[in-house]
Protein backbone atom coordinates (compact mmCIF):
# COMPACT_ATOMS: atom_id res chain seq x y z
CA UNK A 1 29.03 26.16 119.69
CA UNK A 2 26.64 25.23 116.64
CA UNK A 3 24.84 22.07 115.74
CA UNK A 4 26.11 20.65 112.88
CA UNK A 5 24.60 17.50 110.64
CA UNK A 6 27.35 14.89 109.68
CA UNK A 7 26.77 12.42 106.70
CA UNK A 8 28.16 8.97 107.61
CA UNK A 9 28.18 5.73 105.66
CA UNK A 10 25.44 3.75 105.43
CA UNK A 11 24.33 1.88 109.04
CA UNK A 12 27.49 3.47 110.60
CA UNK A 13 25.25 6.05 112.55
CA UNK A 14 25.54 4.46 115.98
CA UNK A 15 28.80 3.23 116.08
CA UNK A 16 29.68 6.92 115.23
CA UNK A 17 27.56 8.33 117.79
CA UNK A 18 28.93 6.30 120.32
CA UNK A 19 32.72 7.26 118.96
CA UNK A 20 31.58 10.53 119.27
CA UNK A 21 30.51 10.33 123.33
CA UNK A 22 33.95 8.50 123.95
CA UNK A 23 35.74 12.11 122.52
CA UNK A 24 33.27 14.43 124.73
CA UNK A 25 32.00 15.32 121.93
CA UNK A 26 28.35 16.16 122.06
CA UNK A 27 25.90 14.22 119.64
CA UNK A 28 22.77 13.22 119.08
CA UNK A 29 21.42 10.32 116.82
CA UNK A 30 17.82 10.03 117.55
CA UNK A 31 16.35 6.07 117.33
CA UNK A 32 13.56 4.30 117.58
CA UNK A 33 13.00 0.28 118.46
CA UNK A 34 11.84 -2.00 116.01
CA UNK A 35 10.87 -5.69 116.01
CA UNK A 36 12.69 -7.75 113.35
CA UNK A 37 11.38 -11.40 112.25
CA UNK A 38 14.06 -13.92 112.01
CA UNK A 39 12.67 -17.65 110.82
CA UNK A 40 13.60 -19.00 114.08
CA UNK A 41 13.19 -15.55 116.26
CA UNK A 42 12.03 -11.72 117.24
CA UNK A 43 14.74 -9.14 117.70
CA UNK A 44 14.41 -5.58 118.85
CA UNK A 45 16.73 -3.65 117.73
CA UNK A 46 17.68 0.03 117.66
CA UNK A 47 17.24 1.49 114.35
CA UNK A 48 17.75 5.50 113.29
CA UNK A 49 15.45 7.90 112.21
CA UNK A 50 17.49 9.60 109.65
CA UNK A 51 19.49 6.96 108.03
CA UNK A 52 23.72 7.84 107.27
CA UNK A 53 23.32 11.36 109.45
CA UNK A 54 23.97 12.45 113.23
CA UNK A 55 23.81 15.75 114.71
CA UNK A 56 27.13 16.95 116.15
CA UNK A 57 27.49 19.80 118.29
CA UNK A 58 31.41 21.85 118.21
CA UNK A 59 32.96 24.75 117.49
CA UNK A 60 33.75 25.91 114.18
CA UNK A 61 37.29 25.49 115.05
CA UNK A 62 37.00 22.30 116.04
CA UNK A 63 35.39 21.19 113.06
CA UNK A 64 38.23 18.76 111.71
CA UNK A 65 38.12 16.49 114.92
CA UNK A 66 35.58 14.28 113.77
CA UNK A 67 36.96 12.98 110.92
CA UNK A 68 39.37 11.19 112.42
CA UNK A 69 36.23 8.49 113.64
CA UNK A 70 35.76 5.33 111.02
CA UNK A 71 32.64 5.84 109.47
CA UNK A 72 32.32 9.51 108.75
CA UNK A 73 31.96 10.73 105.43
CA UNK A 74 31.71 14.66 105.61
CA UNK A 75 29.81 17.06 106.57
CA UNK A 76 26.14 18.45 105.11
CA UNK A 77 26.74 21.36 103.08
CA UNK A 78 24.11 24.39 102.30
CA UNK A 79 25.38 27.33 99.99
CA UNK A 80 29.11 26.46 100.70
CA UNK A 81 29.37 26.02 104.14
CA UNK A 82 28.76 23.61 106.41
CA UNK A 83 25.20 23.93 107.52
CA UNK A 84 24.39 24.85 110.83
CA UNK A 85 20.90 23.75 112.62
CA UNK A 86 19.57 26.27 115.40
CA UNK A 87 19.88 24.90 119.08
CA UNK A 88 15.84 25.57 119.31
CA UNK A 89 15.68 22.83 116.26
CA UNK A 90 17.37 20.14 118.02
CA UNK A 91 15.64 21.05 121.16
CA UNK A 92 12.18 20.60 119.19
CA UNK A 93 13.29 17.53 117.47
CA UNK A 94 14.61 16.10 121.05
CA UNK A 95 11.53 16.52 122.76
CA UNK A 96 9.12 15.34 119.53
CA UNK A 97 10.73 12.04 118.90
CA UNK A 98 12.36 11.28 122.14
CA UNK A 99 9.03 12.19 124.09
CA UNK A 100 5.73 10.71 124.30
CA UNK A 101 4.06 13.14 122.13
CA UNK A 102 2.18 10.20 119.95
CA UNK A 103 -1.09 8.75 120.89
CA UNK A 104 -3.57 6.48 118.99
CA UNK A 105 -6.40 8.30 116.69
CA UNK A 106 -8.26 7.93 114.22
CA UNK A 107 -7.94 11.64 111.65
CA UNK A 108 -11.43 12.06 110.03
CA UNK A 109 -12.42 15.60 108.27
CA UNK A 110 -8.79 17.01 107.14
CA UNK A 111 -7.64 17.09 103.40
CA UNK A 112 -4.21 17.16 101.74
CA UNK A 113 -2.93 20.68 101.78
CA UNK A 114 -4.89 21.65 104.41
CA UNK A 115 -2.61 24.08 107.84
CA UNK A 116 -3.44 22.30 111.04
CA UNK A 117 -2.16 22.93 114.16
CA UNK A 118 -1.22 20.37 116.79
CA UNK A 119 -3.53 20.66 120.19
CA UNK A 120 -1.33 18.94 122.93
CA UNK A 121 2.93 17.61 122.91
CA UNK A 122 6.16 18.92 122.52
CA UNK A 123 4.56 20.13 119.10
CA UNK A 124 1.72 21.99 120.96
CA UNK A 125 0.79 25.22 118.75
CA UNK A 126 3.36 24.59 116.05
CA UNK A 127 1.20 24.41 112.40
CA UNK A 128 1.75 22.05 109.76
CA UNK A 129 0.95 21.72 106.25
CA UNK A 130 -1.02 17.41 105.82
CA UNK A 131 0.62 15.77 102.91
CA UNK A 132 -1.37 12.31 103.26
CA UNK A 133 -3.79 10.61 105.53
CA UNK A 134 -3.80 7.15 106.42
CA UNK A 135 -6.76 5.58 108.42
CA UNK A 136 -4.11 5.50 111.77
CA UNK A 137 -1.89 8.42 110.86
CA UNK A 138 -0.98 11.02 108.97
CA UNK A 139 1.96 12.53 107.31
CA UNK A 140 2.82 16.28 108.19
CA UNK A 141 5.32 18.45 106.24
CA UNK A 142 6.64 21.16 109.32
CA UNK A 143 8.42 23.82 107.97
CA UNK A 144 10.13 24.84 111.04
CA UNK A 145 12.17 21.74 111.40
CA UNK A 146 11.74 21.07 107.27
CA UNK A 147 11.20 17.58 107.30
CA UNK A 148 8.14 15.40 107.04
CA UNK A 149 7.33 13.48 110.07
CA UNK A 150 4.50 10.79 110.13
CA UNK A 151 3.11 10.73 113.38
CA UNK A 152 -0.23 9.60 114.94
CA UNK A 153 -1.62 12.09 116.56
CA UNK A 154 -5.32 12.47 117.97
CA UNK A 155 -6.02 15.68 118.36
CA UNK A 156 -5.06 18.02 115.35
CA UNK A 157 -6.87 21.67 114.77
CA UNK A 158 -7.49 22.80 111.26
């Protein structure tokens, strides 16, 4: 079975998640909780880290069965096929934004461009290429997962 990245329409990416479950069909659509301001109220509400895609795991044979769910566009393509993302990937990505691998810091002495390795979390020993630094966090380009991930993070080794 591979991991496979669907594209869905635009704020469809729970509703298709949970479609997905329903079938047995294993998913994962990563989220995080945000407070919305109404004029007359707060909200939290659940809110996606990659907007229009989930991860969907299947056989290759199995492939079609997803389409049949509202919502789903197609799936992401890389040189002609349907791209596949290692199990180790989703595993990393799981246990990075799922986990409690952020704490509060302040990042003092790095520059842009600079290779730093994470000290402590599910990130511990991977390196990481800085691509901006705020006064509360900083923005890290990881090759391994190829995405850029802002994070704040106290303890980061040049």
């Amino acid at each position: 079975m591979n991991w496979y990245v669907l594209h869905t329409k635009p704020r469809w990416e729970l509703k298709i998640f949970k479609a997905l479950t329903e079938l047995d069909i294993e998913a994962y659509c990563p989220t995080y909780t945000s407070v919305r301001q109404w004029s007359d109220r707060k909200k939290k509400i659940h809110k996606p880290y990659f907007n229009s895609y989930v991860f969907v795991r299947l056989e290759e044979a199995e492939r079609d069965l997803v389409f049949g769910i509202p919502g789903v566009v197609r799936y992401v393509f890389w040189q002609g096929k349907a791209a596949k993302v290692r199990a180790s990937e989703i595993q990393l990505l799981k246990e990075y934004l799922d986990g409690e691998v952020m704490a509060e810091g302040r990042i003092e002495k790095l520059a842009v461009g600079e290779e730093v390795r994470c000290a402590r979390g599910a990130l511990k020993d991977r390196t990481a290429r800085v691509e901006k630094i705020g006064p509360y966090k900083v923005r890290l380009v990881l090759p391994v997962l190829g995405y850029r991930i802002t994070a704040r993070m106290a303890d980061l080794v040049p």
